[in-house]
Protein backbone atom coordinates (compact mmCIF):
# COMPACT_ATOMS: atom_id res chain seq x y z
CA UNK A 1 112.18 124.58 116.37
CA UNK A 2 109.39 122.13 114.96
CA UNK A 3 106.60 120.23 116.26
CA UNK A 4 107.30 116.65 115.70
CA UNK A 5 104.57 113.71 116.29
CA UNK A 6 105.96 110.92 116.72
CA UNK A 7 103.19 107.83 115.66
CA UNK A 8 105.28 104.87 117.23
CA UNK A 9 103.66 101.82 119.07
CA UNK A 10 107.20 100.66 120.59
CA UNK A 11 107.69 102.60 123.94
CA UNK A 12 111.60 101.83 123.54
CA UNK A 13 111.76 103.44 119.90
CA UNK A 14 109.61 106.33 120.99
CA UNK A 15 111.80 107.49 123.68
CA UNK A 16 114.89 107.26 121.72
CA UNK A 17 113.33 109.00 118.81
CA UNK A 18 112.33 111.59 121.39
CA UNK A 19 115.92 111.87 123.06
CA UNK A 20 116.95 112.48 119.30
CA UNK A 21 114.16 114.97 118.59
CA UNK A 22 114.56 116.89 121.50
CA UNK A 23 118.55 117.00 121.49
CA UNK A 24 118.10 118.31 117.82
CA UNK A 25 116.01 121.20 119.86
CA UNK A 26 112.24 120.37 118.56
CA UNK A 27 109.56 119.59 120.02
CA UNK A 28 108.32 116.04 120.42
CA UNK A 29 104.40 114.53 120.47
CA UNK A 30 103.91 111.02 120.67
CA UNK A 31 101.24 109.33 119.55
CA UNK A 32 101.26 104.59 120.30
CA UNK A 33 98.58 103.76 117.56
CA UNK A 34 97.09 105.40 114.38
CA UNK A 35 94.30 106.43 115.65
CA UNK A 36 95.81 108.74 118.39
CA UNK A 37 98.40 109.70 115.77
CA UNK A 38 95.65 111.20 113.45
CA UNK A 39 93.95 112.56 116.10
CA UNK A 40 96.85 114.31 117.69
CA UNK A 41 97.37 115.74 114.27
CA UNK A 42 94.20 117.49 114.55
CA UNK A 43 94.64 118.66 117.49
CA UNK A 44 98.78 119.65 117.71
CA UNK A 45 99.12 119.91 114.10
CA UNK A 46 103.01 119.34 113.84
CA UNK A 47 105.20 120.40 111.50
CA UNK A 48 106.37 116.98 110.27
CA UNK A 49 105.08 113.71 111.55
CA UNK A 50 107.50 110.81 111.98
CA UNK A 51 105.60 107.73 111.22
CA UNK A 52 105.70 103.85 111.77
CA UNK A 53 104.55 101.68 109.36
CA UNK A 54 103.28 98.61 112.00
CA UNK A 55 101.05 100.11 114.44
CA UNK A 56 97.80 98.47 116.22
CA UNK A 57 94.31 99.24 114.50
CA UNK A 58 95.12 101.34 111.90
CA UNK A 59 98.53 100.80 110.09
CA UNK A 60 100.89 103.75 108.52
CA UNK A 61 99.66 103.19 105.15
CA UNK A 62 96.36 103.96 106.40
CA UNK A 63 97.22 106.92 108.06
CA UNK A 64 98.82 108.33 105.07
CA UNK A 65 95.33 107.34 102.98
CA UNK A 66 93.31 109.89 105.30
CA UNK A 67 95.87 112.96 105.44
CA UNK A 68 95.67 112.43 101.73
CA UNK A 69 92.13 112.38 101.72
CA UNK A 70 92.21 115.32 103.65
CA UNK A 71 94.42 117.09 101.67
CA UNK A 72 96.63 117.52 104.90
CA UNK A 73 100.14 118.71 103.83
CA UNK A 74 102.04 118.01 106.55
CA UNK A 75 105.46 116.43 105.56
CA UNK A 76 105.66 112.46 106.27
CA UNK A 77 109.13 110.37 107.18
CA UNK A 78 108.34 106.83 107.69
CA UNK A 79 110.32 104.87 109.90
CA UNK A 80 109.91 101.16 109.34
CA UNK A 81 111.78 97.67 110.23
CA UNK A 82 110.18 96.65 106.54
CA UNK A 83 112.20 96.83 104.01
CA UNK A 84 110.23 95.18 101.40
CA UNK A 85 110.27 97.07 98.49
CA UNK A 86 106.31 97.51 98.01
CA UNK A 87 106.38 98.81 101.36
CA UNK A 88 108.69 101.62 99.84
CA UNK A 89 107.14 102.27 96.63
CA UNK A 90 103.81 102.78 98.01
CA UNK A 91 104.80 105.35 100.76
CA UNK A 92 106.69 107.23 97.85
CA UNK A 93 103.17 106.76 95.72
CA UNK A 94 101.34 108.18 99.55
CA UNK A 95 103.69 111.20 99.21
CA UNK A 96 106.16 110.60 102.24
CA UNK A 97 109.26 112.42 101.88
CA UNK A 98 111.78 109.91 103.58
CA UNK A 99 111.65 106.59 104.72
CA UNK A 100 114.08 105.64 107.70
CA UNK A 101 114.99 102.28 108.99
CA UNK A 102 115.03 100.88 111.92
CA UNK A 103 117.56 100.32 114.24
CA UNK A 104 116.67 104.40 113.99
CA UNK A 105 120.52 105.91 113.64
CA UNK A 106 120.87 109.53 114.74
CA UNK A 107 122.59 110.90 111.80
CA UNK A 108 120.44 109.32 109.50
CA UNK A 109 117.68 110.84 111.13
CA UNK A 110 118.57 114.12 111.83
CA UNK A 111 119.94 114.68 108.17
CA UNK A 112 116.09 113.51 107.18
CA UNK A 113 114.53 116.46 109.44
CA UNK A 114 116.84 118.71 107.94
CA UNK A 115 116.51 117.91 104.47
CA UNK A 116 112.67 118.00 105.14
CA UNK A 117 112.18 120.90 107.52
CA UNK A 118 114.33 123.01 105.28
């Protein structure tokens, strides 16, 4: 079982990413806007953080800026409605291991925790 924060700012995709999460049998933390999701990484310290790329105040690509800066090594799946392919390249330049769109689909994403938990 893993400890998974969730950094979503959409209630609705947050509780079906949960329902997912939790049916997979990890643990979920949810976190609405970047700031709580970087400081919920300081203090939970998940195993893998599922991240969205639009959030209020600070954005994804910001978030992945300070774990980088602070050499934090916790595995990164974006999940994103933007499909833009600068969007892409720079979270594969930011280090994030998957990138999953949204609608969120179950099988997509629980073949991404695998491949990344394993």
């Amino acid at each position: 079982m893993a400890k998974i924060l969730i950094a979503e700012d959409s209630g609705f995709q947050r509780t079906i990413i949960k329902r997912i999460i939790t049916r997979l049998g990890h643990e979920a933390v949810e976190a609405k806007t970047g700031r709580e999701a970087l400081r919920q990484i300081e203090d939970e310290q998940p195993d893998l953080i599922l991240l969205d790329m639009l959030m209020p105040d600070i954005d994804g690509l910001q978030v992945l800026k300070v774990l980088k800066s602070k050499h934090l090594q916790t595995p990164v799946i974006v999940i994103t409605a933007d499909v833009q392919e600068t969007t892409r390249k720079r979270c594969e330049e930011a280090g994030v291991r998957e990138i999953i769109y949204k609608p969120v689909d179950e099988d997509k994403l629980s073949s991404a925790l695998k491949k990344v938990l394993e």
